[in-house]
Each structure stands twice: as C-alpha cells, then as structure tokens.
Protein backbone atom coordinates (compact mmCIF):
# COMPACT_ATOMS: atom_id res chain seq x y z
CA UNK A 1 98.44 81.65 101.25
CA UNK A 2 95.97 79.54 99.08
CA UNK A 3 96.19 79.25 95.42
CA UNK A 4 92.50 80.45 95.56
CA UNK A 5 93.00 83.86 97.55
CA UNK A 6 95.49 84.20 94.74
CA UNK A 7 93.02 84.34 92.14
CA UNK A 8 90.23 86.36 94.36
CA UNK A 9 92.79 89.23 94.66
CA UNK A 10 94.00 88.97 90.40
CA UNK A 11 90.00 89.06 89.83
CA UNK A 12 89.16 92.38 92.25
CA UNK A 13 92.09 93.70 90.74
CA UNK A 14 90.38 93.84 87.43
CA UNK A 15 86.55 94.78 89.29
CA UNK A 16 88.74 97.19 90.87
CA UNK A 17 89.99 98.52 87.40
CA UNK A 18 86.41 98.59 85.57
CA UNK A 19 85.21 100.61 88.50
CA UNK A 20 87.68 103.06 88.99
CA UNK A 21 87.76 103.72 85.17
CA UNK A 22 84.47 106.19 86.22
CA UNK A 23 85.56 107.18 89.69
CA UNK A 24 87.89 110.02 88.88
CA UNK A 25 85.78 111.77 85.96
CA UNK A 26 81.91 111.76 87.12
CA UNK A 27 82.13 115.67 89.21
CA UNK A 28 84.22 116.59 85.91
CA UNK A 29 82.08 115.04 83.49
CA UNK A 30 79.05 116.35 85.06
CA UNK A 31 80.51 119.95 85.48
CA UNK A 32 81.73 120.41 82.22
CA UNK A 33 80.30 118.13 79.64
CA UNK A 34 76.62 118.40 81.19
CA UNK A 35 77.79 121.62 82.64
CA UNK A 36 75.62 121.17 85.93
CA UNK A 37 76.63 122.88 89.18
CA UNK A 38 78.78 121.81 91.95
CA UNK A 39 76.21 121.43 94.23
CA UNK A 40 73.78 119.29 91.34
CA UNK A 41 77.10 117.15 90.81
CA UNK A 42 77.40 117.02 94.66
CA UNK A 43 73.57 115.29 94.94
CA UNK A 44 74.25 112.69 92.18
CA UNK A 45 77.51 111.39 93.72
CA UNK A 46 75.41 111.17 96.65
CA UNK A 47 72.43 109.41 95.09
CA UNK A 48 75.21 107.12 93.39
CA UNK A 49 76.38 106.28 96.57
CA UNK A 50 73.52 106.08 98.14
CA UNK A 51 72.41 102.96 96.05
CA UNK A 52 76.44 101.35 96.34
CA UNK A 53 75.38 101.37 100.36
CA UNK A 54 72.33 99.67 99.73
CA UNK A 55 73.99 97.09 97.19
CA UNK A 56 77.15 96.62 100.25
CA UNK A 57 73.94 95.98 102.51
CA UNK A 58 71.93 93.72 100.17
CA UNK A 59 75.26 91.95 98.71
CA UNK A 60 76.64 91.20 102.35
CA UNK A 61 72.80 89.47 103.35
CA UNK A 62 72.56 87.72 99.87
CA UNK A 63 75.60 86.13 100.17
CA UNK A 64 74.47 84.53 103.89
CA UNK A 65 71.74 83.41 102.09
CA UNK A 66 72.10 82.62 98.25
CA UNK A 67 75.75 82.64 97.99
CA UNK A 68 78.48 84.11 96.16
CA UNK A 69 77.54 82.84 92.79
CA UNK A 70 74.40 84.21 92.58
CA UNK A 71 75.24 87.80 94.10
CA UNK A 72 77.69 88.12 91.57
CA UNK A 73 75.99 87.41 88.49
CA UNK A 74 72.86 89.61 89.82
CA UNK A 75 75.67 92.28 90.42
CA UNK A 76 77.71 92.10 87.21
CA UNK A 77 74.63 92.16 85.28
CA UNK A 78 72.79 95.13 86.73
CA UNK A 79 76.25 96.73 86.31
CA UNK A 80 76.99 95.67 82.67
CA UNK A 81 73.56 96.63 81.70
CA UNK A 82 73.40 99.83 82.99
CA UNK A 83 77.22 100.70 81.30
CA UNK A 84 75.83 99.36 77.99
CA UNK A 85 73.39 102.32 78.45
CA UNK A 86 75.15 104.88 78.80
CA UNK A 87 77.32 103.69 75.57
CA UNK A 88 74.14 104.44 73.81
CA UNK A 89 73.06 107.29 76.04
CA UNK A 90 75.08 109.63 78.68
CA UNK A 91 73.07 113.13 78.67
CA UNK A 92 71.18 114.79 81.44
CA UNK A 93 68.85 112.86 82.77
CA UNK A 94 70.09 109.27 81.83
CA UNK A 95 73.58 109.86 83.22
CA UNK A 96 72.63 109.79 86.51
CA UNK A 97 69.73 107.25 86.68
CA UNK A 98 72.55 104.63 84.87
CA UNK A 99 75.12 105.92 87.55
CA UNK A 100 73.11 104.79 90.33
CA UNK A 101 72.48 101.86 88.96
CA UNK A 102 76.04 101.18 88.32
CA UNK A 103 76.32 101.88 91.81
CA UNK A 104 73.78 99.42 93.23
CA UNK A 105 74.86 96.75 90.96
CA UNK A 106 78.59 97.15 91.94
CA UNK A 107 77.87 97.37 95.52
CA UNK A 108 76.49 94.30 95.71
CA UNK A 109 80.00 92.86 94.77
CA UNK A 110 82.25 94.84 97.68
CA UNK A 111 80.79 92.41 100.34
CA UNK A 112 80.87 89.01 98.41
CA UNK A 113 84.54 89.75 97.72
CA UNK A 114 85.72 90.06 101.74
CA UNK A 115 83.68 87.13 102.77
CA UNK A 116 84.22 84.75 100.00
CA UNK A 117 88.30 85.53 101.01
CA UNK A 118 86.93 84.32 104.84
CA UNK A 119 85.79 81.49 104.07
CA UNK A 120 88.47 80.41 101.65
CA UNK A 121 91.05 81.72 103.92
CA UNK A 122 89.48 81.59 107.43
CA UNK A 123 92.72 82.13 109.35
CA UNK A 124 94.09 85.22 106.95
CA UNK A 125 93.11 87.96 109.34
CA UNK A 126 94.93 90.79 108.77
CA UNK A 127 96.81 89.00 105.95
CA UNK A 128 93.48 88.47 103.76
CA UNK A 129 92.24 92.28 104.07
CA UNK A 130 95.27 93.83 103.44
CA UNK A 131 95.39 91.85 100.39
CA UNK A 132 92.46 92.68 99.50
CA UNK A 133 93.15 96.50 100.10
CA UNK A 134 96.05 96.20 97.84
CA UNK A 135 94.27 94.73 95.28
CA UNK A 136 91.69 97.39 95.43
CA UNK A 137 94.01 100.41 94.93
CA UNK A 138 96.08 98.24 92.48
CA UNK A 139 92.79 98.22 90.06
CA UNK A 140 92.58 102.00 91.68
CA UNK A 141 95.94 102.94 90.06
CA UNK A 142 95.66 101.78 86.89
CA UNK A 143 92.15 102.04 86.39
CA UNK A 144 92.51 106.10 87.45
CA UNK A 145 95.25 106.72 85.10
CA UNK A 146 93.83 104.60 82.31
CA UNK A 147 90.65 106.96 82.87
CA UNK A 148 92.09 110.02 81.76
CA UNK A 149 93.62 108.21 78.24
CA UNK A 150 90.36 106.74 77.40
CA UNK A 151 88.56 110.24 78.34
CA UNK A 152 91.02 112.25 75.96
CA UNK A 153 89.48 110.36 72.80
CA UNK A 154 86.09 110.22 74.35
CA UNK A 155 84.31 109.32 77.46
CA UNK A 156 82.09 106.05 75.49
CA UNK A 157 85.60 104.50 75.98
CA UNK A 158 85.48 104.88 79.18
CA UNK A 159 82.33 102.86 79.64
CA UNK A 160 83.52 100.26 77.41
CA UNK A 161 86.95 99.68 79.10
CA UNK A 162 84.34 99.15 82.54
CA UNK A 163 82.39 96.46 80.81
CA UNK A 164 85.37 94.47 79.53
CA UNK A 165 86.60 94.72 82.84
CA UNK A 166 83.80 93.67 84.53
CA UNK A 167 83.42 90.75 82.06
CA UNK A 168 87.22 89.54 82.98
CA UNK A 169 86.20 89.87 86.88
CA UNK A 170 83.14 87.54 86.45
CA UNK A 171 84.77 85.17 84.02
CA UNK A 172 87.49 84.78 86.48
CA UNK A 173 84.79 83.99 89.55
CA UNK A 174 83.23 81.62 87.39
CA UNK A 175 85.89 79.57 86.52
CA UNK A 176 88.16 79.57 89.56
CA UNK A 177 85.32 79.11 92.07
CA UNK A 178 83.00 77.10 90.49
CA UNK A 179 83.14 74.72 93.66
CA UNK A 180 81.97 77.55 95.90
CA UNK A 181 78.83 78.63 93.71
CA UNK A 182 76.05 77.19 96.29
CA UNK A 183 78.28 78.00 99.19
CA UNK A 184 77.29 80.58 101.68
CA UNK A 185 78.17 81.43 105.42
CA UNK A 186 74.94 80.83 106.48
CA UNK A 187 75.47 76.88 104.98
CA UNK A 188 78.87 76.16 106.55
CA UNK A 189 77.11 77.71 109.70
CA UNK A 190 74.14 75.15 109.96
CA UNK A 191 75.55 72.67 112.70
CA UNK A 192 77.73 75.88 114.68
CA UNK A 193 76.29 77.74 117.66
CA UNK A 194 75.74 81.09 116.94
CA UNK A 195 76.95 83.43 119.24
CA UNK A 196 76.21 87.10 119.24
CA UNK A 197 79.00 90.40 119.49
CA UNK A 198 78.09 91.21 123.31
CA UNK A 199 76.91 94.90 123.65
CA UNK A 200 80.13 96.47 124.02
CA UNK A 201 81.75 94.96 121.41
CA UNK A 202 78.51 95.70 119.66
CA UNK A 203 79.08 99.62 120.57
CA UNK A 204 82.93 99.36 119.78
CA UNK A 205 81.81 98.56 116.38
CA UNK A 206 79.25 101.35 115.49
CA UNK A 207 81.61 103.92 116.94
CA UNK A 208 84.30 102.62 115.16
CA UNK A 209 82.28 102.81 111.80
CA UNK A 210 81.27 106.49 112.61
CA UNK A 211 84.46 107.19 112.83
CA UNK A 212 85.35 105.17 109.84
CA UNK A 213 82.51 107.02 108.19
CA UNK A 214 83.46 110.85 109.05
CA UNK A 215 87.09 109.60 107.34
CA UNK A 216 85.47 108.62 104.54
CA UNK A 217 83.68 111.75 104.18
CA UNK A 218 86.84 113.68 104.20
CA UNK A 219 88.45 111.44 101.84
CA UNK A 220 85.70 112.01 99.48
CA UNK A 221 86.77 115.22 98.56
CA UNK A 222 88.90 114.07 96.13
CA UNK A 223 86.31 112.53 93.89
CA UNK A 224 83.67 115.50 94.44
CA UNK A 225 85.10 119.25 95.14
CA UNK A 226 88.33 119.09 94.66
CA UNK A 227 89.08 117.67 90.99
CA UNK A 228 87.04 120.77 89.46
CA UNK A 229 89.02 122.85 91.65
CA UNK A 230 92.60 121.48 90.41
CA UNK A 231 91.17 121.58 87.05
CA UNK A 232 90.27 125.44 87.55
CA UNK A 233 93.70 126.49 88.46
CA UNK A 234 95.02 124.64 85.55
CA UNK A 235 95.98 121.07 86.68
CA UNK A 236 94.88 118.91 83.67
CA UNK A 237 92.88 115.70 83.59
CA UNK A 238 95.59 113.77 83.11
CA UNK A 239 97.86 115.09 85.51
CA UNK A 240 94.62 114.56 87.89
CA UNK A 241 94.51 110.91 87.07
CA UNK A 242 98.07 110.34 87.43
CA UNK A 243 97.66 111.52 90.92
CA UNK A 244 95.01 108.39 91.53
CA UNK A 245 97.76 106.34 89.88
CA UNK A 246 100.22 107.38 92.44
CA UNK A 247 97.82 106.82 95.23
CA UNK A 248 97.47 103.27 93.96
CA UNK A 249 101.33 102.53 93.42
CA UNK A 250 102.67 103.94 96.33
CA UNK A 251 99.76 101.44 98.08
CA UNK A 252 101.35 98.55 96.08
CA UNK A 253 104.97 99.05 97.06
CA UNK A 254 104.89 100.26 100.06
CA UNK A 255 103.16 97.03 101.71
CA UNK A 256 106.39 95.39 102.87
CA UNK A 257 107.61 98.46 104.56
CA UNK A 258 104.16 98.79 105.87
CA UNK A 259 103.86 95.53 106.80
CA UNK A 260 107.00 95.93 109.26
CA UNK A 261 106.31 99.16 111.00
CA UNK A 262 102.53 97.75 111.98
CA UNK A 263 104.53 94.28 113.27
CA UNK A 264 106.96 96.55 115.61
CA UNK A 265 105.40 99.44 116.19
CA UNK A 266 101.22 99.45 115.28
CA UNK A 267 100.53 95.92 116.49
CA UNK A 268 97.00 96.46 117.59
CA UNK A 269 94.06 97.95 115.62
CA UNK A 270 94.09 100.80 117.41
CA UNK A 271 97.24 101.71 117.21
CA UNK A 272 97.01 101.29 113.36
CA UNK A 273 93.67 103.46 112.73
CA UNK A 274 94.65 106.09 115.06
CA UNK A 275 97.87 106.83 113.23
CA UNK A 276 95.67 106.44 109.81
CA UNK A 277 93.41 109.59 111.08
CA UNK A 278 96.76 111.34 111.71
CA UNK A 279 97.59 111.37 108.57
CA UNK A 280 94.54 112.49 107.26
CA UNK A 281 94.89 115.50 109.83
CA UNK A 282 98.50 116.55 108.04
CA UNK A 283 97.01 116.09 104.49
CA UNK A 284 94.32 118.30 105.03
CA UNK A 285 96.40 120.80 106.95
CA UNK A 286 98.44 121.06 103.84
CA UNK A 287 95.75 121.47 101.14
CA UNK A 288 95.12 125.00 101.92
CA UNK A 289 97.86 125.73 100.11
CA UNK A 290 98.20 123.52 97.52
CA UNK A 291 98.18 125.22 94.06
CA UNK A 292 100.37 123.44 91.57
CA UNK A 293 100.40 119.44 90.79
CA UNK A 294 103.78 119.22 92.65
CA UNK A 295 101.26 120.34 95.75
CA UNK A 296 98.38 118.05 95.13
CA UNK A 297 100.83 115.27 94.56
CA UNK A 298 101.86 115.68 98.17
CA UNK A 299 99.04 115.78 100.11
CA UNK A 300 97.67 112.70 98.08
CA UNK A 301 100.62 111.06 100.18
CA UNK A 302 100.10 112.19 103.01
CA UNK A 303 96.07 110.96 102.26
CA UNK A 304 97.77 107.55 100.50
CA UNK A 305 99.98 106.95 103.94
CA UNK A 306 96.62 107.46 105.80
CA UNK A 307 94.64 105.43 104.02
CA UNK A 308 97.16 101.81 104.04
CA UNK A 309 96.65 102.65 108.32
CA UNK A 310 93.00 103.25 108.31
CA UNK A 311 91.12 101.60 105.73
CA UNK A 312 92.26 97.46 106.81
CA UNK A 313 91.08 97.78 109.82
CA UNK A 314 87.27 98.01 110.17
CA UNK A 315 86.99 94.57 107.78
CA UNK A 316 89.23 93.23 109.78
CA UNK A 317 87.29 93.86 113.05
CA UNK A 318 84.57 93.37 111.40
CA UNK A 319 85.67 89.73 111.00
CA UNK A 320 86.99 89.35 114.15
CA UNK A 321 83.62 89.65 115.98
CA UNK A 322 80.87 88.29 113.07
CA UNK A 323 79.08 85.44 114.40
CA UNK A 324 79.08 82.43 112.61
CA UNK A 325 76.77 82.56 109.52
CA UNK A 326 76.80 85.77 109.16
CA UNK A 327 80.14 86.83 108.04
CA UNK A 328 78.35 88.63 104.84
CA UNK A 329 76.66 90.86 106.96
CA UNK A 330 78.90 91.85 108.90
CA UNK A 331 81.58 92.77 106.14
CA UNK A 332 78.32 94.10 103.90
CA UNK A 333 78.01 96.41 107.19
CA UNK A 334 81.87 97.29 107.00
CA UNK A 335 81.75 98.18 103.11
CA UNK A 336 78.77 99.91 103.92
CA UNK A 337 79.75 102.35 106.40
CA UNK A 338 82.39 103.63 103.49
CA UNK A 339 80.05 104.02 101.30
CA UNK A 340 77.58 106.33 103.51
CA UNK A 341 80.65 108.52 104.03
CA UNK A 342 81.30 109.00 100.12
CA UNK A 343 77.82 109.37 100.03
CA UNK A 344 77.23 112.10 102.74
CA UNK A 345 80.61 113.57 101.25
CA UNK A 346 80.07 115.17 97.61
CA UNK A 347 76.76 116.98 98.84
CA UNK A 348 78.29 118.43 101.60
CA UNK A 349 81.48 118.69 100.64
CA UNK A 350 79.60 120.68 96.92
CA UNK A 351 77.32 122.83 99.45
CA UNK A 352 80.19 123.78 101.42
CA UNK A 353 81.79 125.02 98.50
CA UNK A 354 78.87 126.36 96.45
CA UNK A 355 77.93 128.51 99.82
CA UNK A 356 81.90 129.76 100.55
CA UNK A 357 84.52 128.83 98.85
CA UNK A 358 86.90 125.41 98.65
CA UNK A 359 89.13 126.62 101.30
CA UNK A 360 86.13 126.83 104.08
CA UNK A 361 85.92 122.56 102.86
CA UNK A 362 89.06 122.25 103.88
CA UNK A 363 88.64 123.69 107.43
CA UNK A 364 85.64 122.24 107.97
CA UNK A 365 86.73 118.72 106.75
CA UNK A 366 89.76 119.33 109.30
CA UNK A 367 87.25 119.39 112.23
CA UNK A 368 85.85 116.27 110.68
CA UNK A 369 89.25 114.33 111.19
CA UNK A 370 89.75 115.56 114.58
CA UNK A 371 86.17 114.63 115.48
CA UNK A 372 86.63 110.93 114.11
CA UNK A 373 90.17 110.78 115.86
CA UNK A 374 88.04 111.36 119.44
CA UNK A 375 85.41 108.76 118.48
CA UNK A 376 87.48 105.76 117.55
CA UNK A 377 89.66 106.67 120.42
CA UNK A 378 86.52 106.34 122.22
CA UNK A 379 85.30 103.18 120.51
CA UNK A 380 88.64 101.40 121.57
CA UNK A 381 88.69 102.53 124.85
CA UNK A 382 85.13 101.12 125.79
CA UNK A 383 86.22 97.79 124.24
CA UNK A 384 89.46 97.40 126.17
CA UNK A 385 88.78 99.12 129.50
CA UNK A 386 88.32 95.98 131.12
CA UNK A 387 91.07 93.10 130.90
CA UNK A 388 87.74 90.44 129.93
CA UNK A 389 88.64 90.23 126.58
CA UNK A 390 91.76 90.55 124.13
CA UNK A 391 92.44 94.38 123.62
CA UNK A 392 91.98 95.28 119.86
C-alpha cells in the first residue's frame, strides 16, 4: 500500500470526524431546540441532502476537469463558511439555509476523496474502498460520540469542533499532495482511448444504485425518525451517540475477520451486497421491538454487519467499469446515489411517522429491503447471464 493512500485515509478520517460531529444531532436539534415537527425536520434533512447529491455530482465532474486541488478548497471553504455562521447564528430560518450549504460544500469532497485514492493507487480495488470505508466510519465513531460531549455544554461547540476538523483535513491535502494539485483524470486520460460501459453493464449499474439507493433510504432512519423516538422512551443523547460510536468501532475491528469471510466465502460482488441487504432485513425485523439501549444497541449490529457487506461495493464497481478520464464521475455518481437515498429518507421516513406511528416505518422500510434485495439480484443477473464478460 502507498505511503500516500496512507495519508488520504488519516485525512478522511478527520473530514469524516468534522462531519459526523452534526450527523447524529440535526432531527434532535431541530425537534427540540427549534422545536419544529417531525415531518418539518424530515424536509430539511432532505433539502440538506439534496444539495450533498448535487455537491457528489458537481465534485465527481470538477475533479475530471479542474482537479483535486481546486474541488477541495472550493469545498472546504463553502463548508467552513457556512459553520462559521451558524457559530454566530443557528435559529429558525438560518439553521437550515447554513445546513444545506454545509451539505453542498461537503459533498463536493465525497467524490474527490475515492478518485484521488484511484489514481494514486490504481490497482487497490477492493483494497482502496474498503479503506476508505473504514476510514469513513472511523471519523463516524468518534466524531458521533464526540457529538453528544460537545452538545451537553452547548451545540456552538459542536460547530467549532467541525471547522477545526475540516481545517486538519485540508491542511493535510495540501501538504501531502501538493504534487497532485493540477492533476485530474481527465489529464492522465489525454493520450488513452476512451471506451464506454456497454449497455448492460450500463443497466447493471443503475439497478445496482437503485438498489443501493432504497438501502440507503432504510438506513436513514437512524439519523431522521428514529433518534427522537429513542430519545422519547428515555434513551439519552449520549447513550444515542455511543451507539454511532459502536457502529464505527465494530467497522474498525472487525475488517480482518471481514476481510477473510469475503476471501472464502463472498468472493464476488454479488455475493457480498446480497448478504449486506440480509442483514439489513434482520435489523429491521428486530426494531419493532426494541425499547431499551441494550435493544437499539443490537439492531445497530445487525445494521453495522450490513453495512461493511453493502456499502464497498457500488465504488468499487463503480471503478471497475469508469472509462478512462472519467473516474470522478463515475465515483461522484456512486456517492451520489447514497446521498439521494438519505435524502428521499427523512421526509418519508418523518411522513410515515407523522401520518401513523414509528412502528408502520419499520414495516414499510422492511418492504424497502426486500424490494432492493430483488433489484440488485436482478442487476447482477443481467450482467452475468452470459459467460462474455467476468461475472461480478
């Protein structure tokens, strides 16, 4: 493994930290502090992610064409900016114009990430995204249980803690990858032949991200509907957070043990996101009836266990059929297709629950995962039905 791909992981780490620092707290900020409804809170997560889709979509097509460099510092300071703001300002209607803004600015950043680690480390594969994953939900852990500290003496510490984080993250870029500021995929592209996905790959891939999508969605929940609900029947922030920090953890150290039941037993990609979609099935089978933190903790799991299948994968493919030169916009396109799923989630996920109650989420969100399980079983079965090409 490079010394570089070193550093790119250390420095999303610490993105990684900054961002989930807010993650956890906006449905229970905005529900009790600006004491909005679920279903208000449900349309500014969406609006929020709304405008981190269009930054995955911008970032992925900037980077083609202007580079890492340049995305990054546009990103950073959009997102700085915007966090400064709310230091001075976080009431109703500011809080959710800066959100989204946050949003766009750090969604510009998902993409450059994934296809600055391509280029540096062209042969990672699998390798580079899980490393990547794990040094998302690294940042996730302690960023979510660092969240609830910060929030207990007030939530202005919250913002700051994502600034200085951000800060470290770009100081970091700027000094280990200097060299690669003008570089772009569309540059080391200039003298390659540019091939296109043929149209069943081409289909493969925008089933598999529906899929990927509807997961998403589901996944959601746990940033939208269900933290007010824990916090209802008397699960504390901090005990919330902690769960987050598990989530992350269990991510960390369970890699090597992951890493050898995907070598002997989940070797292909489908293989590895079916079984993640399982697991999403049994975590929302349990919820239900899940009413003390000993119950939360495990169906976030279950959910954890689902996500290290499920989440590598669609980068990965993603990678593995980007023509040359555009490798940003085709992970921009992968980070993307998250990001539409936790946007489409909090809305419906709130209506859902504003209109019945949280337990009609749950069974509805159930039919979701069985839904997604059918497409991407689909999706890899039109890709590998004939022996033309190497099964995924």
């Amino acid at each position: 493994m490079p010394k570089k791909i070193k550093w790119l992981f250390f420095s999303t780490m610490l993105f990684m930290v900054g961002s989930s620092l807010l993650w956890p707290l906006n449905a229970i900020f905005m529900t009790t502090v600006l004491e909005k409804s679920m279903l208000t809170t449900g349309y500014v997560l969406m609006a929020y992610q709304g405008c981190n889709l269009l930054g995955n979509l911008l970032g992925g097509r900037f980077f083609d064409r202007f580079g890492g460099m340049r995305t990054s510092v546009f990103g950073v300071g959009i997102g700085i900016m915007a966090l400064a703001a709310l230091l001075v300002e976080n009431g109703w209607p500011f809080y959710p114009i800066f959100l989204c803004i946050i949003g766009f600015g750090s969604g510009l950043l998902f993409p450059v990430v994934s296809a600055l680690g391509v280029i540096l480390w062209p042969e990672g594969g699998r390798k580079l995204f899980n490393g990547i994953y794990v040094a998302n939900n690294l940042g996730i852990a302690f960023g979510s249980g660092l969240s609830g500290v910060l929030a207990d003496f007030s939530f202005r510490w919250v913002y700051a803690g994502n600034i200085l984080f951000f800060l470290l993250f770009f100081l970091i870029y700027l000094v280990q990858f200097k060299s690669y500021r003008n570089m772009s995929s569309k540059k080391m592209s200039e003298t390659v032949l540019v091939s296109r996905p043929s149209s069943r790959e081409l289909t493969f891939f925008w089933l598999l991200n529906l899929g990927f999508t509807i997961c998403w969605l589901a996944f959601t929940q746990w940033q939208a509907t269900i933290p007010p609900y824990a916090t209802e029947i008397g699960i504390s922030l901090t005990e919330f957070s902690l769960l987050w920090s598990v989530n992350g953890i269990l991510i960390v150290i369970g890699q090597p043990v992951l890493s050898y039941v995907i070598k002997h037993w989940f070797q292909t990609y489908r293989r590895q996101m079916l079984m993640g979609i399982l697991f999403f099935l049994l975590g929302y089978l349990c919820m239900p009836s899940a009413e003390s933190f000993a119950d939360f903790l495990f169906a976030m799991i279950l959910f954890t266990f689902a996500e290290m299948f499920a989440w590598p994968v669609v980068p990965a493919v993603a990678n593995d059929i980007a023509p040359k030169g555009q490798i940003g916009k085709y992970q921009g396109i992968a980070s993307g297709v998250s990001a539409c799923g936790r946007m489409l989630g909090p809305v419906i996920g709130s209506g859902i629950v504003a209109a019945s109650h949280i337990h009609m989420m749950y069974q509805i969100m159930t039919i979701c995962i069985v839904f997604a399980f059918f497409i991407v079983w689909l999706a890899f079965w039109i890709r590998n039905r004939k022996n033309e090409i190497k099964p995924f």
